[in-house]
Protein backbone atom coordinates (compact mmCIF):
# COMPACT_ATOMS: atom_id res chain seq x y z
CA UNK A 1 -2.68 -21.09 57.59
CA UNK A 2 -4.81 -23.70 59.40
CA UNK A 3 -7.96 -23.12 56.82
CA UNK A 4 -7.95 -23.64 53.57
CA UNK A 5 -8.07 -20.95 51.28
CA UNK A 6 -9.21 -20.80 47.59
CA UNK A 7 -9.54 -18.05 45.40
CA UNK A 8 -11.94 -18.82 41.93
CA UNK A 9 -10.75 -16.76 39.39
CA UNK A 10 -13.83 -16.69 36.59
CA UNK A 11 -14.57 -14.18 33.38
CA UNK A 12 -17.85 -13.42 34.35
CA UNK A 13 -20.47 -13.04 36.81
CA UNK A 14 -22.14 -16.59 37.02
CA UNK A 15 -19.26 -18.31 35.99
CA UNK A 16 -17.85 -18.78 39.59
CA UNK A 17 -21.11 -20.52 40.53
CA UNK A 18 -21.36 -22.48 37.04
CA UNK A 19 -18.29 -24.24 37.13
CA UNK A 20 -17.75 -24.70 40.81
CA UNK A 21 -20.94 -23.42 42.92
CA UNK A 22 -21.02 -27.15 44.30
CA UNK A 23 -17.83 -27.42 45.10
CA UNK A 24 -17.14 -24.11 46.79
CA UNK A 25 -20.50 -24.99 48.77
CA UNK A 26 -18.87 -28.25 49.98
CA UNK A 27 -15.74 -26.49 51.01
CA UNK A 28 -17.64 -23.37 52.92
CA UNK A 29 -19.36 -26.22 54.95
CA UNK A 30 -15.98 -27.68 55.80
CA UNK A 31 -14.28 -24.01 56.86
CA UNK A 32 -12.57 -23.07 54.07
CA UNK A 33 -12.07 -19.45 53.39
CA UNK A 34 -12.91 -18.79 49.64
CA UNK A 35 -12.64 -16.03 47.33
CA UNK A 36 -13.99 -14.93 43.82
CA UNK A 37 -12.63 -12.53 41.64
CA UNK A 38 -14.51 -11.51 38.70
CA UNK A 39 -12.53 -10.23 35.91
CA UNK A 40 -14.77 -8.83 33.05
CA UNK A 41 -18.03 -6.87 32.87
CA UNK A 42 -20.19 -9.68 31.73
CA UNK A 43 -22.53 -8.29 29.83
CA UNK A 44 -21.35 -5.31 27.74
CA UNK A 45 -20.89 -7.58 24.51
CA UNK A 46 -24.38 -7.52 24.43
CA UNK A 47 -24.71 -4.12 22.71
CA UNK A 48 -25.89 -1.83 25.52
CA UNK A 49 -23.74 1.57 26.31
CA UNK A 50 -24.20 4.45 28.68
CA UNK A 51 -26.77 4.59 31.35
CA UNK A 52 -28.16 1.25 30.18
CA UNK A 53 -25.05 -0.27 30.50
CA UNK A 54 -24.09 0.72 33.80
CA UNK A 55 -27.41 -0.26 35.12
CA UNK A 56 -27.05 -3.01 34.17
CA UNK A 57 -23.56 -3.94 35.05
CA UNK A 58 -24.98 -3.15 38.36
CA UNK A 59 -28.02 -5.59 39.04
CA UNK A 60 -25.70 -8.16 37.46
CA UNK A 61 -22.95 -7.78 40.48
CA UNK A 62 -25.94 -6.97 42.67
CA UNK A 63 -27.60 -10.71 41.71
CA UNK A 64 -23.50 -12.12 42.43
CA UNK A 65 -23.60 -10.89 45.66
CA UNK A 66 -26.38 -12.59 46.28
CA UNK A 67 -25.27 -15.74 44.67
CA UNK A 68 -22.03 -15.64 46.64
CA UNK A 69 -23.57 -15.91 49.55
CA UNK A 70 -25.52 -18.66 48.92
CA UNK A 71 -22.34 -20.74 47.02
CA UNK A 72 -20.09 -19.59 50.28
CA UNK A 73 -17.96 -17.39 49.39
CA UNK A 74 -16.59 -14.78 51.93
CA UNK A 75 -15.67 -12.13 49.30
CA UNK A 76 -16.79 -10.99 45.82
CA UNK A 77 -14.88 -8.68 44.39
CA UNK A 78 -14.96 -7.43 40.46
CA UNK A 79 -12.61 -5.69 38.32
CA UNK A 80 -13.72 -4.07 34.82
CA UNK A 81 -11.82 -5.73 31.56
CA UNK A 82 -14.12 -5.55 28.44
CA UNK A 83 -16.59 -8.15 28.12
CA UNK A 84 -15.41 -10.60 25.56
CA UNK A 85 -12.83 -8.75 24.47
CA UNK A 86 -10.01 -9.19 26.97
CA UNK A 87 -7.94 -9.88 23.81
CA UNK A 88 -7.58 -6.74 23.71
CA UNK A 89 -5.78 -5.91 26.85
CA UNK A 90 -2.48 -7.09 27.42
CA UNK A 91 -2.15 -9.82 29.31
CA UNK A 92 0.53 -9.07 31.39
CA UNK A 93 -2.23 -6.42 32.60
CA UNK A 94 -4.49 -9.18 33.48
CA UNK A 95 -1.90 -11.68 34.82
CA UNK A 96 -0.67 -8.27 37.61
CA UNK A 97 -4.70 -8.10 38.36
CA UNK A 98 -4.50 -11.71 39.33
CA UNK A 99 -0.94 -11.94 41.19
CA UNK A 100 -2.40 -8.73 42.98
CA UNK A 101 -5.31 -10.21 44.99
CA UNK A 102 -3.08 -13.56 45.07
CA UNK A 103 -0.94 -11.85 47.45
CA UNK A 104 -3.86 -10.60 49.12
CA UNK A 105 -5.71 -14.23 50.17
CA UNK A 106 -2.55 -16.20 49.49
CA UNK A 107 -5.07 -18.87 48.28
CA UNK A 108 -3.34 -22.36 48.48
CA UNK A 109 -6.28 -23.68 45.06
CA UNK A 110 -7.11 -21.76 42.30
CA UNK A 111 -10.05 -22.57 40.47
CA UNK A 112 -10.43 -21.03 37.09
CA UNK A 113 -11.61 -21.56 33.35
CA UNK A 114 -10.10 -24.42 31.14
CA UNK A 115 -7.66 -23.56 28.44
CA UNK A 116 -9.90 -24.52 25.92
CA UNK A 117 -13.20 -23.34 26.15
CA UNK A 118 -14.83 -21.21 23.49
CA UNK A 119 -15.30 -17.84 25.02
CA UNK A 120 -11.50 -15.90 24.75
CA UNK A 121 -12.55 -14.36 28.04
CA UNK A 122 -11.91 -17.51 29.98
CA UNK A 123 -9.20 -18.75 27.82
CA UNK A 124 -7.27 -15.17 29.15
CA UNK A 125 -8.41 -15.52 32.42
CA UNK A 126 -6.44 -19.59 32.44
CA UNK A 127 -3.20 -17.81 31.03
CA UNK A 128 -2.86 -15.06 33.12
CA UNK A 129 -3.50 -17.49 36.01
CA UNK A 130 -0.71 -19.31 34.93
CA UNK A 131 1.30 -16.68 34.28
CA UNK A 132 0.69 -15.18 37.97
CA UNK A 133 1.41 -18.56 39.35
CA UNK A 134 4.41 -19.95 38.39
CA UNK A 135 5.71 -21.87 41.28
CA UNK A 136 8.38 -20.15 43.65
CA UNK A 137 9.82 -20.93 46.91
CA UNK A 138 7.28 -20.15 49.81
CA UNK A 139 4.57 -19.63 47.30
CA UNK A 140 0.87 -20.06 48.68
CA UNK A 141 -0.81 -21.98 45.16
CA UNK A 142 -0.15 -25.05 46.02
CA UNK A 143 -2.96 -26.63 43.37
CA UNK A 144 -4.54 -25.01 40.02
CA UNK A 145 -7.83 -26.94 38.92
CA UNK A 146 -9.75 -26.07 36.08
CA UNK A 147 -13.61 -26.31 35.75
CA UNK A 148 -15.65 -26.58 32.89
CA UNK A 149 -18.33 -23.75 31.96
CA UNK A 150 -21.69 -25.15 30.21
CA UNK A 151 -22.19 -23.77 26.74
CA UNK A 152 -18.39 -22.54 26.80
CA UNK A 153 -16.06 -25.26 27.22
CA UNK A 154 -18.53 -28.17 25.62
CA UNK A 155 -18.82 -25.67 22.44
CA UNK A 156 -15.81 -25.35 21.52
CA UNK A 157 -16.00 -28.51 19.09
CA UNK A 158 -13.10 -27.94 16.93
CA UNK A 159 -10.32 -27.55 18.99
CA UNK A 160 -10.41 -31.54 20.40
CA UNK A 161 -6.71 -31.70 21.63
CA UNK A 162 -7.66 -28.71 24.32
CA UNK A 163 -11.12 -30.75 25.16
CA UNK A 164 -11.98 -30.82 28.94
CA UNK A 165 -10.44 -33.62 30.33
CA UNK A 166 -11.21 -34.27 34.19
CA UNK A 167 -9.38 -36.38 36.36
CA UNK A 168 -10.83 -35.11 39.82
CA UNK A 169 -14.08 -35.51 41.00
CA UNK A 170 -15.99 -33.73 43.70
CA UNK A 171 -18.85 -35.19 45.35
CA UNK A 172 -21.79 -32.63 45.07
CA UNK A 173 -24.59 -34.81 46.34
CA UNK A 174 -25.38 -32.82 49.32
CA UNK A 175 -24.67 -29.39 47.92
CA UNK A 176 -26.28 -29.89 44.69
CA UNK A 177 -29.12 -27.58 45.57
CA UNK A 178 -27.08 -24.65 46.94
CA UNK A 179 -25.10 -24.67 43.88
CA UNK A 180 -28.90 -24.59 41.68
CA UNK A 181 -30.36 -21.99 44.18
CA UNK A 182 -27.08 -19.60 43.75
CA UNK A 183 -27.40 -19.88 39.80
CA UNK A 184 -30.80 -19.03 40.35
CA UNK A 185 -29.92 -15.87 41.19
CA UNK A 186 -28.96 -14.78 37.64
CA UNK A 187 -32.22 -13.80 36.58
CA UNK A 188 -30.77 -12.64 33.18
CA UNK A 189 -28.43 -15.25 32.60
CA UNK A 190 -30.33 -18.18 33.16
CA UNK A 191 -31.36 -20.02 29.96
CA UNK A 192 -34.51 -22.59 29.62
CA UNK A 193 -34.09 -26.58 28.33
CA UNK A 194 -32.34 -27.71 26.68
CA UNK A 195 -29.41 -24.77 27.10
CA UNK A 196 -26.79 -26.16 28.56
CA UNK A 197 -27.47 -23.50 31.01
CA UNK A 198 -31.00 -24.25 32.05
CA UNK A 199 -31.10 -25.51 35.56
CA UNK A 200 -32.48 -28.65 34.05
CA UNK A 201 -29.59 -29.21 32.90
CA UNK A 202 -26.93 -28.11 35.36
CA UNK A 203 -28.62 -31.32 37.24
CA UNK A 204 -28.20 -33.49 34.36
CA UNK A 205 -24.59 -32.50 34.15
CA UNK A 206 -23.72 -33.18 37.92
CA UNK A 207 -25.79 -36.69 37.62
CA UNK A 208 -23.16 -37.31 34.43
CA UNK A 209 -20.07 -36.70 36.00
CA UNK A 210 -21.18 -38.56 39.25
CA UNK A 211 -21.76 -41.34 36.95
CA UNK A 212 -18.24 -41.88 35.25
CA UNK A 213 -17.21 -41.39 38.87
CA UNK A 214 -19.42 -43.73 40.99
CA UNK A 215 -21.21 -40.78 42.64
CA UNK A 216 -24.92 -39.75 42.99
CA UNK A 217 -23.70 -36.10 41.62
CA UNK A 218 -20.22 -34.66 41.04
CA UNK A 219 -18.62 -31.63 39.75
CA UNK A 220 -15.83 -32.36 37.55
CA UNK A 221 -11.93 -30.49 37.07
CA UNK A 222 -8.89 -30.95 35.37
CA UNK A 223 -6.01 -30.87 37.65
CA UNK A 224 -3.37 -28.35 36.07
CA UNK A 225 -0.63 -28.76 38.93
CA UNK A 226 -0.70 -29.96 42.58
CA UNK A 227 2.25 -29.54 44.80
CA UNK A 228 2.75 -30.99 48.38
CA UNK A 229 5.48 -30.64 50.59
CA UNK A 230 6.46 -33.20 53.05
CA UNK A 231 4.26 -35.62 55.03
């Protein structure tokens, strides 16, 4: 594989431009080959059923298309757990869902949720990454990385040993505004100041963590496992 090849594996629509839109933008630029995978609905915790539902399901991957295209990614694709309730699947379910379009890409990065964040939707979506990727002989994942989600993984105030801790740094400076014009795309999932997911404050993040790491913006990750072979 002369191109590098990332799948993002996120909970929700929105979530693969949240915690890595500027990123994934960098990466496009540089010929990467990158892939999302959607696991859950994304919106049926919010009370709607039947027609309503559906309809709604629908504009919602209709706007991640959209979004997806401006991020960079080559492929979309979205599977149906229940929203916010993927405790209540198995996850060896999940974790076959995963290992099944790993074998598809053969993605050498992973990008998913942190292990700690609020929602239990991306705390199932880390574990069955995990679980699909332990770390075999000839084995494309070379790297998992974990990215934060604004008003999921900051929220999630008493469970401080799991906090996000990032130790790699991504310089978003010149992507910045792909990553803001592919959230913008979520009309319904957008949030105004001071939400954590207000575009306001997606900038004010980025500006943050390319402060602690001498960067005009930055998106930040905590490296799970990186494995390289010999020089």
């Amino acid at each position: 594989m002369n191109k590098k090849r990332v799948l993002v594996v996120a909970a929700h629509p929105d979530d693969e431009v949240l915690g890595c839109g500027g990123t994934i933008r960098k990466w496009h630029d540089c010929g990467a080959h990158i892939y999302a995978l959607i696991l859950a609905q994304g919106i049926a915790a919010r009370g709607e059923e039947g027609i309503s539902l559906n309809k709604k399901i629908e504009t919602l991957r209709t706007q991640a298309k959209t979004s997806a295209d401006i991020a960079g990614y080559r492929e979309i694709t979205f599977e149906d757990f229940p929203d916010n309730r993927m405790d209540s699947v198995d996850l060896l379910d999940i974790a076959q869902v995963v290992e099944r379009y790993i074998k598809n890409y053969e993605p050498q990065i992973i990008l998913t949720h942190h292990h700690g964040d609020l929602n239990v939707d991306h705390r199932l979506s880390y574990q069955a990454v995990i679980t699909a990727c332990r770390p075999l002989l000839g084995y494309s994942v070379k790297g998992i990385y974990t990215y934060e989600t604004p008003s999921a993984t900051e929220w999630n105030f008493p469970y401080y040993k799991n906090n996000f801790s990032p130790n790699l740094f991504i310089d978003i400076t010149n992507t910045l505004q792909a990553k803001i014009d592919a959230v913008s795309c979520y009309a319904s999932e957008i949030r105004q100041a001071p939400h954590p997911r207000s575009l306001e404050n997606l900038r004010v993040l980025a500006a943050h963590w390319g402060s602690v790491a001498g960067l005009g913006y930055a998106e930040a990750f905590e490296q799970i496992y990186r494995i390289e072979g010999n020089l």
